[in-house]
N, C-alpha and C. Protein backbone atom coordinates (compact mmCIF):
# COMPACT_ATOMS: atom_id res chain seq x y z
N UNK A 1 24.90 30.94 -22.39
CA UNK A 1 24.30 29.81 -21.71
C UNK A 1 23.12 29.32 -22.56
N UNK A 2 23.34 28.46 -22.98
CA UNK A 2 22.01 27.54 -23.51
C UNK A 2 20.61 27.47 -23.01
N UNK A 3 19.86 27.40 -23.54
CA UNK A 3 18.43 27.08 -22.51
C UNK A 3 18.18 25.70 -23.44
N UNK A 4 17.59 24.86 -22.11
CA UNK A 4 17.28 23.48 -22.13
C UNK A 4 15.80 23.51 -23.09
N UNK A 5 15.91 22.59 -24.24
CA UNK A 5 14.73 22.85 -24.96
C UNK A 5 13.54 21.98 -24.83
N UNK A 6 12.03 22.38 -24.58
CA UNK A 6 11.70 21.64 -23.74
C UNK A 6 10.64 20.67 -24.53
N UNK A 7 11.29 20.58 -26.17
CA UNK A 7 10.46 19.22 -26.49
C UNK A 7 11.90 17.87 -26.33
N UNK A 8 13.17 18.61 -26.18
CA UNK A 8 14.20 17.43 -25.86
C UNK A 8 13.47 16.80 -24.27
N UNK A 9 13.33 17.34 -23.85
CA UNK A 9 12.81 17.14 -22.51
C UNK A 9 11.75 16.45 -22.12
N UNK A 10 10.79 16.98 -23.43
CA UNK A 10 9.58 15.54 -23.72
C UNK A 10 9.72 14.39 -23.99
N UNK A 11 10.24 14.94 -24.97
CA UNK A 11 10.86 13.63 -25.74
C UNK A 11 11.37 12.47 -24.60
N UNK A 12 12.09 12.67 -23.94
CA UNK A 12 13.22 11.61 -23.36
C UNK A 12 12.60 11.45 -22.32
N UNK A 13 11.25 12.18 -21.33
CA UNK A 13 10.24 11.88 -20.41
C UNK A 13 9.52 10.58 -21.50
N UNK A 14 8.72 10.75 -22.34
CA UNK A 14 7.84 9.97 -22.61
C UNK A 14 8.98 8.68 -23.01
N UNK A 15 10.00 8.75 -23.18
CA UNK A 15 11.00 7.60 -24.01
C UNK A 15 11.11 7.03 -22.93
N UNK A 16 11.17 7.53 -21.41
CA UNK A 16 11.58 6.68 -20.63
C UNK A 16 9.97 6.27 -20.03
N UNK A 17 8.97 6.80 -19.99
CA UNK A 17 7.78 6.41 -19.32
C UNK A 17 7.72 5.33 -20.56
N UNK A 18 7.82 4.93 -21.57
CA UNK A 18 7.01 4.21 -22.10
C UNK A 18 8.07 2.87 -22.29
N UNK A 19 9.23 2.71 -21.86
CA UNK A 19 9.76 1.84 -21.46
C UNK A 19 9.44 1.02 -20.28
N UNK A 20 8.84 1.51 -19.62
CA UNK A 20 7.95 0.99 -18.25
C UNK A 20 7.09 -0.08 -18.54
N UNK A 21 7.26 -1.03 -17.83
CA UNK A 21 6.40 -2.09 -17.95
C UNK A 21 5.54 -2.45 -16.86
N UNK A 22 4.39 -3.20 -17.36
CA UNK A 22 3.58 -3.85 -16.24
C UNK A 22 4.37 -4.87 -14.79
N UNK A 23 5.05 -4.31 -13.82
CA UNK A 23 5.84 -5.22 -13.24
C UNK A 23 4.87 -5.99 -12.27
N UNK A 24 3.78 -5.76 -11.79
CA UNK A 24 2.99 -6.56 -11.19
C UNK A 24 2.36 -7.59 -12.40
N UNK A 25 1.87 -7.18 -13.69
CA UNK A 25 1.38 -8.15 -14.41
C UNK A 25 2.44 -9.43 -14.43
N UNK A 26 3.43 -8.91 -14.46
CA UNK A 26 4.58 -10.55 -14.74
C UNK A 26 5.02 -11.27 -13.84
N UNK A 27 4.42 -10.35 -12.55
CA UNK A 27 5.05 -10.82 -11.21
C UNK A 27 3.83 -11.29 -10.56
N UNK A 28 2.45 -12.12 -10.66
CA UNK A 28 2.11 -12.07 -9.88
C UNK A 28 1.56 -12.57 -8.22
N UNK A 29 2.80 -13.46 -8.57
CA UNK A 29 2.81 -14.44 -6.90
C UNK A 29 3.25 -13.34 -5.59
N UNK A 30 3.99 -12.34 -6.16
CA UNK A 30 4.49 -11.48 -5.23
C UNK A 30 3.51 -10.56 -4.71
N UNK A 31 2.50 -10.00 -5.72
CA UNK A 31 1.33 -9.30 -5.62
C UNK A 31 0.35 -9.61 -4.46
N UNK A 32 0.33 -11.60 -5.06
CA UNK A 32 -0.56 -12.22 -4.19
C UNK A 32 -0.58 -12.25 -2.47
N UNK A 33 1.13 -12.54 -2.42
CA UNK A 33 1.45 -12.51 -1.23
C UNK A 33 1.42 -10.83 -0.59
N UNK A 34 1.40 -10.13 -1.19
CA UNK A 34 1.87 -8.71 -0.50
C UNK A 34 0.09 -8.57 0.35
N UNK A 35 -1.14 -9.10 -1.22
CA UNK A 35 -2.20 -8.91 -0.61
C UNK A 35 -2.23 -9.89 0.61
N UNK A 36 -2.07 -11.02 0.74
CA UNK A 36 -2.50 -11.77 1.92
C UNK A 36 -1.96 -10.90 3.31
N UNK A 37 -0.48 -11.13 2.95
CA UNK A 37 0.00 -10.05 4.31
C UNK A 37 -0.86 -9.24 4.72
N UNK A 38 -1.28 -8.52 3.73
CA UNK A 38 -2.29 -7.37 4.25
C UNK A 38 -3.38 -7.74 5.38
N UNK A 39 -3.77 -8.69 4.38
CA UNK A 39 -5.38 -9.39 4.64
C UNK A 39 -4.63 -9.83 6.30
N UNK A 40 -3.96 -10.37 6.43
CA UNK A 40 -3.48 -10.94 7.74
C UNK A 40 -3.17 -9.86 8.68
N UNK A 41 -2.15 -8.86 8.61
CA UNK A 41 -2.00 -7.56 8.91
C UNK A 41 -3.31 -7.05 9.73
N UNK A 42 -4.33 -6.54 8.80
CA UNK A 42 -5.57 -6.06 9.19
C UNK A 42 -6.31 -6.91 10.22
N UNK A 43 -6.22 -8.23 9.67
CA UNK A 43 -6.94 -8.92 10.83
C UNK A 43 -6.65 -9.06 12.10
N UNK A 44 -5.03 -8.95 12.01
CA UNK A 44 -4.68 -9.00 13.28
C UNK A 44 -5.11 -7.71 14.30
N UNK A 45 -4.89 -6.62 13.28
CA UNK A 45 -5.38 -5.09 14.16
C UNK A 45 -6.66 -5.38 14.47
N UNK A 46 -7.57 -5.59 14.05
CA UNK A 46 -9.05 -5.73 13.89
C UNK A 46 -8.81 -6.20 15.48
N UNK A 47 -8.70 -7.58 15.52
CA UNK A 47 -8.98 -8.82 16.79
C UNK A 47 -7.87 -7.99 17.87
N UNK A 48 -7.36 -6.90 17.31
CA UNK A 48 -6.43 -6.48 19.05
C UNK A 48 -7.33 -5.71 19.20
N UNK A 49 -8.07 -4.76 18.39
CA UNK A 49 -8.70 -3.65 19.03
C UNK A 49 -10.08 -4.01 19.72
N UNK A 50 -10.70 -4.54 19.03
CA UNK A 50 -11.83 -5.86 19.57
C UNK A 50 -11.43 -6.13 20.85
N UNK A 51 -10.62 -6.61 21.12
CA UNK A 51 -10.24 -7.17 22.31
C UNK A 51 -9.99 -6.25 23.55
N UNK A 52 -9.20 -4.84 22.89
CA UNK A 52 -9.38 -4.12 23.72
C UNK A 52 -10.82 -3.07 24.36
N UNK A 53 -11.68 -3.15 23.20
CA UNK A 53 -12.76 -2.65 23.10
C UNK A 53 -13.72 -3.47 24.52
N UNK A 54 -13.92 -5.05 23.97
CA UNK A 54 -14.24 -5.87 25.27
C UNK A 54 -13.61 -5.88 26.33
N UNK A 55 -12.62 -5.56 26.72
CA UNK A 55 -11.73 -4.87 28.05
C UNK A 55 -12.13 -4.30 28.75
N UNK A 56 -12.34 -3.28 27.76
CA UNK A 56 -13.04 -1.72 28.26
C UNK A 56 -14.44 -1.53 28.89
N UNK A 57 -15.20 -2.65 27.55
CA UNK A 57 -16.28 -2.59 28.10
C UNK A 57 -16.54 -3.37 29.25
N UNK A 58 -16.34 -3.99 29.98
CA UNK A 58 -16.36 -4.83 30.96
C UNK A 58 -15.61 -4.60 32.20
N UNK A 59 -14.79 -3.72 31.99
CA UNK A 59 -14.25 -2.87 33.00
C UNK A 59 -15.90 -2.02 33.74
N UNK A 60 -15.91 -1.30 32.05
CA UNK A 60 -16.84 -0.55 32.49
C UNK A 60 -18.07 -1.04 33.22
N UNK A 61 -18.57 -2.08 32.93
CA UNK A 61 -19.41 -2.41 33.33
C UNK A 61 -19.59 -2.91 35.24
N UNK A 62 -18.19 -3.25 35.44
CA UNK A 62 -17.67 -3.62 36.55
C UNK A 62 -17.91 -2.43 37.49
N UNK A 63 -17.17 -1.47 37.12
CA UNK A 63 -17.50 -0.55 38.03
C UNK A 63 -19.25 -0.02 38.49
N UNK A 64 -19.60 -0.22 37.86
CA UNK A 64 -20.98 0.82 37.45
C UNK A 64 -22.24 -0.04 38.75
């Protein structure tokens, strides 16, 4: 049985890492949009929890 030699093994790791390219650098309208989503995403959590926060508090206050 052979043993796997492990600069073949380097070798063809770094051959394929360095074929890798910047895919956000060439892409970057897709980038842009992924950030906005975000930005929108978050805001939306933000203003639900807010909202539930003022709920709460005003509940609370109701009772008291």
């Amino acid at each position: 049985m052979a043993a796997i030699s492990t600069s073949i093994v380097a070798r063809d790791t770094y051959a394929a890492l360095s074929k890798r390219q910047n895919w956000a650098a060439q892409e970057p309208g897709v980038i842009t949009v992924f950030c906005i989503v975000g930005v929108v995403a978050i805001g939306l959590i933000v203003l639900f929890v807010y909202k539930k926060l003022v709920a709460r508090r005003e509940r609370r206050q109701a009772t008291v």
